[in-house]
Protein backbone atom coordinates (compact mmCIF):
# COMPACT_ATOMS: atom_id res chain seq x y z
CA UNK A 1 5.01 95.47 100.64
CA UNK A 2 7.65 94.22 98.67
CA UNK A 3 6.94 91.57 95.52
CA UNK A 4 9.47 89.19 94.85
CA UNK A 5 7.90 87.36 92.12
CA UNK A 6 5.79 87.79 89.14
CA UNK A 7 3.46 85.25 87.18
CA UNK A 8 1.94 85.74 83.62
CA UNK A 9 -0.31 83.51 81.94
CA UNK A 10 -2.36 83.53 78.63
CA UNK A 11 -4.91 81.05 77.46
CA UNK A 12 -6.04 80.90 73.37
CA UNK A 13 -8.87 78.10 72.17
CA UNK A 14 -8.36 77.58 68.66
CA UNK A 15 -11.50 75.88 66.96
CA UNK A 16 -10.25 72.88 64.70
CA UNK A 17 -13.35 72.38 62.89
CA UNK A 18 -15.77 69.61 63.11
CA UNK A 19 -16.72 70.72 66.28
CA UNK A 20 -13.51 70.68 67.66
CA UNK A 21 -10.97 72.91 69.58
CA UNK A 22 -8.26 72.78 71.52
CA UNK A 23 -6.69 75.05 74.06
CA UNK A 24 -3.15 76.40 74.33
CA UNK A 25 -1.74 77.76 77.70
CA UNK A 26 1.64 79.56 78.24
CA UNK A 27 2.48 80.04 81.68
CA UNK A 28 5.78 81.99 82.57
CA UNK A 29 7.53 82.94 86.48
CA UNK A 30 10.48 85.62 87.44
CA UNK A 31 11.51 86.43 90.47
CA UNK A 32 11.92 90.07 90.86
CA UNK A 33 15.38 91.43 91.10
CA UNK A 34 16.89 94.01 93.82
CA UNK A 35 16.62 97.63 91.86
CA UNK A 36 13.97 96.31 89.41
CA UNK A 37 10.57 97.47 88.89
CA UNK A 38 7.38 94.80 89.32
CA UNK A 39 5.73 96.50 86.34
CA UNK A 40 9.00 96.02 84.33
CA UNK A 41 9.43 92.46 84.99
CA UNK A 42 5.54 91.77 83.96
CA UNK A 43 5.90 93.82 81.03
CA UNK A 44 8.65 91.60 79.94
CA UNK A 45 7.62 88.47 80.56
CA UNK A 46 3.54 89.32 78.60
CA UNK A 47 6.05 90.47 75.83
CA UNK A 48 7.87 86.67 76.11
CA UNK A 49 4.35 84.77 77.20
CA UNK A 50 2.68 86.70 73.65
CA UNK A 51 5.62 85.24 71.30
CA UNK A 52 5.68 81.92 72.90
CA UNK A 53 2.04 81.60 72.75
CA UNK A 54 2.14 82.83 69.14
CA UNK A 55 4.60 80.37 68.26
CA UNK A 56 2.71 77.38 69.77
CA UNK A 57 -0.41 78.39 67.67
CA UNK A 58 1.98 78.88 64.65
CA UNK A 59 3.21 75.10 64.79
CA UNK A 60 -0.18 73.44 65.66
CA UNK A 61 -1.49 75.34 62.26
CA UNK A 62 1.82 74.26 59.86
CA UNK A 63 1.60 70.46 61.61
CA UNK A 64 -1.97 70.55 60.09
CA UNK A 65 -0.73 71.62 56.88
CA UNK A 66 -1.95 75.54 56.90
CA UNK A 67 0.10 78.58 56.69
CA UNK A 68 -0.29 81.32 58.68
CA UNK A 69 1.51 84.72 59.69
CA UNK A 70 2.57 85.35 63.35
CA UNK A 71 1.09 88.60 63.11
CA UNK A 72 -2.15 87.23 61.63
CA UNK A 73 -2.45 84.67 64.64
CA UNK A 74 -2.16 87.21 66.73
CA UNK A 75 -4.69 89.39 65.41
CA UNK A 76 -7.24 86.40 65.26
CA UNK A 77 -6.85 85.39 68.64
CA UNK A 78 -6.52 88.46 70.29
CA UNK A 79 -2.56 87.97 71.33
CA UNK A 80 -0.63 90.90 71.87
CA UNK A 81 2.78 90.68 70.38
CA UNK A 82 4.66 93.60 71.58
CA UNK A 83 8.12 93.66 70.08
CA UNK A 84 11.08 94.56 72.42
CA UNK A 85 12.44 98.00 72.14
């Protein structure tokens, strides 16, 4: 069996307050290349899925007027930022 293409997604519900939350959903698609690995590929695109999903959170926060770390979002919402190497 040969895969050919590889789908991450990540959901994150941030609570607004008053009883309020909303969601944020990052959805991303590769195709898998001839000579590379499945497991590669995913890798990659959790690491891209994490940031982008990190950065979404980040600019709902500063268009509400709070500051907030990337690394500190990710901590609180359980996103795993893994940096490339």
């Amino acid at each position: 069996m040969k895969v050919l293409e590889v789908t991450v997604s990540q959901t994150v519900r941030v609570n607004l307050g008053d009883y309020q939350s909303t969601d944020f959903f990052v959805s991303m698609k590769s195709e898998v290349e001839d000579g590379e690995k499945p497991l590669d590929v995913a890798a990659n695109l959790r690491r891209r899925v994490a940031h982008a999903l990190t950065n979404s959170v980040g600019a709902n926060f500063k268009a509400r007027g709070k500051d907030i770390s990337a690394k500190q979002i990710a901590k609180t919402y359980g996103i795993e930022r893994i940096e490339k190497t």
